[in-house]
C-alpha atoms as a PDB file:
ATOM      1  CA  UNK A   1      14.259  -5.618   9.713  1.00  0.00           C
ATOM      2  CA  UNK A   2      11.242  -7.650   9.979  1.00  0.00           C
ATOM      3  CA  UNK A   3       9.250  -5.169  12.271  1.00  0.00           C
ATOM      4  CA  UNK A   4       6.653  -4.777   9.601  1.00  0.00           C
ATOM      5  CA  UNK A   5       6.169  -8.096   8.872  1.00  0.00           C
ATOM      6  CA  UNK A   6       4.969  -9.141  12.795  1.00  0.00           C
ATOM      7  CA  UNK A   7       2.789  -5.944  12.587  1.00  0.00           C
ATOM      8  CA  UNK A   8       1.327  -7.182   9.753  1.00  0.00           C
ATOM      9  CA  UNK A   9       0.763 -10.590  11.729  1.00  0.00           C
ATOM     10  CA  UNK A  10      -0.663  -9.254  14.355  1.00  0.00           C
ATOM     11  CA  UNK A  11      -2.734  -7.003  12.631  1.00  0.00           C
ATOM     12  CA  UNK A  12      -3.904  -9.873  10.711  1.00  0.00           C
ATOM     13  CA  UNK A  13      -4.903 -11.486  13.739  1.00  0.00           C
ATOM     14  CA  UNK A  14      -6.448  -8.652  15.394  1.00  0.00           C
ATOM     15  CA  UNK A  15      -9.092  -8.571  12.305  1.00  0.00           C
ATOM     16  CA  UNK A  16      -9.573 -12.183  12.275  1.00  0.00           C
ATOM     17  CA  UNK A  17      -9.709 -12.391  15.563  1.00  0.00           C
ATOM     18  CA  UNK A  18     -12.728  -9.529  15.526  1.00  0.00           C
ATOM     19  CA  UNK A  19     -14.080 -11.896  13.243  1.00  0.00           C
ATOM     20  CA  UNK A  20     -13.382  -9.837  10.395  1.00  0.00           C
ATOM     21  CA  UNK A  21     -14.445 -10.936   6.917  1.00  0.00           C
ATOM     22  CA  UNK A  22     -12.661 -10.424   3.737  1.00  0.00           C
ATOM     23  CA  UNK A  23      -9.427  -8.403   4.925  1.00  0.00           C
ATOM     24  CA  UNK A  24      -7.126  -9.785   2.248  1.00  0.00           C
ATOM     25  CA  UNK A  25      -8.086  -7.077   0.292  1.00  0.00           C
ATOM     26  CA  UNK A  26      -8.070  -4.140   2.429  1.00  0.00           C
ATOM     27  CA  UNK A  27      -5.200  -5.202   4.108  1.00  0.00           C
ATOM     28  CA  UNK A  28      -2.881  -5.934   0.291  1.00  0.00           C
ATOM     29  CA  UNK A  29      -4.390  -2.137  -0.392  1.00  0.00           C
ATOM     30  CA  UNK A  30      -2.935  -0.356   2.610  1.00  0.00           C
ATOM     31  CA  UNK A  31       0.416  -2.585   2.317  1.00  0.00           C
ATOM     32  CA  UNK A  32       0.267  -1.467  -1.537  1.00  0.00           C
ATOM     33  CA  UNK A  33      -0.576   2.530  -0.338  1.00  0.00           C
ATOM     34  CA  UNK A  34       2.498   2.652   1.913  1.00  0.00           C
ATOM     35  CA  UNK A  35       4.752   1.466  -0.750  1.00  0.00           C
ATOM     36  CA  UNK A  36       3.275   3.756  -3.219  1.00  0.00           C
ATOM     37  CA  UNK A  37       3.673   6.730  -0.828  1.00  0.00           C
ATOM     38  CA  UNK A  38       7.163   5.670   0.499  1.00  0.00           C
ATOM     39  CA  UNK A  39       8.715   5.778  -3.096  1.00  0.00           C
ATOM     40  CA  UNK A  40       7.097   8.694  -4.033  1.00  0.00           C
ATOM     41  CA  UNK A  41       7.783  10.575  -0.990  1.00  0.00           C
ATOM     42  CA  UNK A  42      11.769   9.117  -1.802  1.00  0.00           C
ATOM     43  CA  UNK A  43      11.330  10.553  -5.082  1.00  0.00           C
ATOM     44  CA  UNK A  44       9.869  13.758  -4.498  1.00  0.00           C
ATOM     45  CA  UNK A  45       6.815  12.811  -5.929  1.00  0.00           C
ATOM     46  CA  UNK A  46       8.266  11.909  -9.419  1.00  0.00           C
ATOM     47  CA  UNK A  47       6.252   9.122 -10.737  1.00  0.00           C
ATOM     48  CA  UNK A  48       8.569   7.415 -13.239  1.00  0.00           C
ATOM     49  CA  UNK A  49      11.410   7.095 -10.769  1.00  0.00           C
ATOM     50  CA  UNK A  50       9.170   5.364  -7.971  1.00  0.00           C
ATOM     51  CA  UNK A  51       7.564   3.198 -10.266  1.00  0.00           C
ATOM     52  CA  UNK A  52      10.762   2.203 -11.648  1.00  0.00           C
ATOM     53  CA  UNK A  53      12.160   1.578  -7.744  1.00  0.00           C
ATOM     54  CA  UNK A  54       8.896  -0.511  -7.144  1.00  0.00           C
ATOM     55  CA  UNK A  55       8.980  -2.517 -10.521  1.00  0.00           C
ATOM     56  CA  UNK A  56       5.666  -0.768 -11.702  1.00  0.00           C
ATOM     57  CA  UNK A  57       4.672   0.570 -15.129  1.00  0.00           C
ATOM     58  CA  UNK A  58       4.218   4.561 -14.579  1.00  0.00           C
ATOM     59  CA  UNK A  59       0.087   3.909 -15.226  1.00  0.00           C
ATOM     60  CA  UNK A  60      -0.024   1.205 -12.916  1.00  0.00           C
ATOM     61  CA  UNK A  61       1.118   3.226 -10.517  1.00  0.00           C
ATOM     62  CA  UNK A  62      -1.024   6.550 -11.236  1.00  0.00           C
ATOM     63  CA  UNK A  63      -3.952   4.493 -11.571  1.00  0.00           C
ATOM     64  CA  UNK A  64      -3.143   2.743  -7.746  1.00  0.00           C
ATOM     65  CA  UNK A  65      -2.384   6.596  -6.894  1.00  0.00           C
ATOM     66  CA  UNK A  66      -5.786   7.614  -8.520  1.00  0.00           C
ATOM     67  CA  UNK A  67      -7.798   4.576  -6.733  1.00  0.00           C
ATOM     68  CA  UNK A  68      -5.727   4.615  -3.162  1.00  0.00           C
ATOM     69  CA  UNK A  69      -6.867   8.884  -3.206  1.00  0.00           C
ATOM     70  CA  UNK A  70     -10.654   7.711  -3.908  1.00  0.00           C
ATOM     71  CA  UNK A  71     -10.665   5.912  -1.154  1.00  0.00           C
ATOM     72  CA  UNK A  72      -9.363   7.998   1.255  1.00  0.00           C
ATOM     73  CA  UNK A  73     -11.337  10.814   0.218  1.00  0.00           C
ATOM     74  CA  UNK A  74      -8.898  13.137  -1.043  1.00  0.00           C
END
């Protein structure tokens, strides 16, 4: 459904709303992390076959892997 897409709205909103600068970014990076993690976790962590379901080279997506980690702290 579209559930995630009036999250996303109001999550939006919430930020801007806080008067939030700059949350394209942080926002595209979490919406990009729980892609990421979805296909892997759908692909039992095997890289090629979730980049392939997400229309990503293999490197991009170990390199969004690599950056999303650094972030997080892990």
């Amino acid at each position: 459904g579209e559930g995630w897409r009036e999250d996303l709205k109001r999550l939006a909103r919430a930020r801007l709303a806080d008067g939030e600068q700059g949350i394209y970014e942080g926002l595209r990076r979490e919406f990009d992390a729980a892609l990421i993690d979805a296909a892997l976790a759908e692909n039992a962590g095997r890289r090629v076959r979730a980049a392939e379901q997400l229309g990503l080279g293999r490197n991009t997506l170990t390199r969004k892997v690599g950056a999303s980690r650094s972030r997080r702290g892990k």
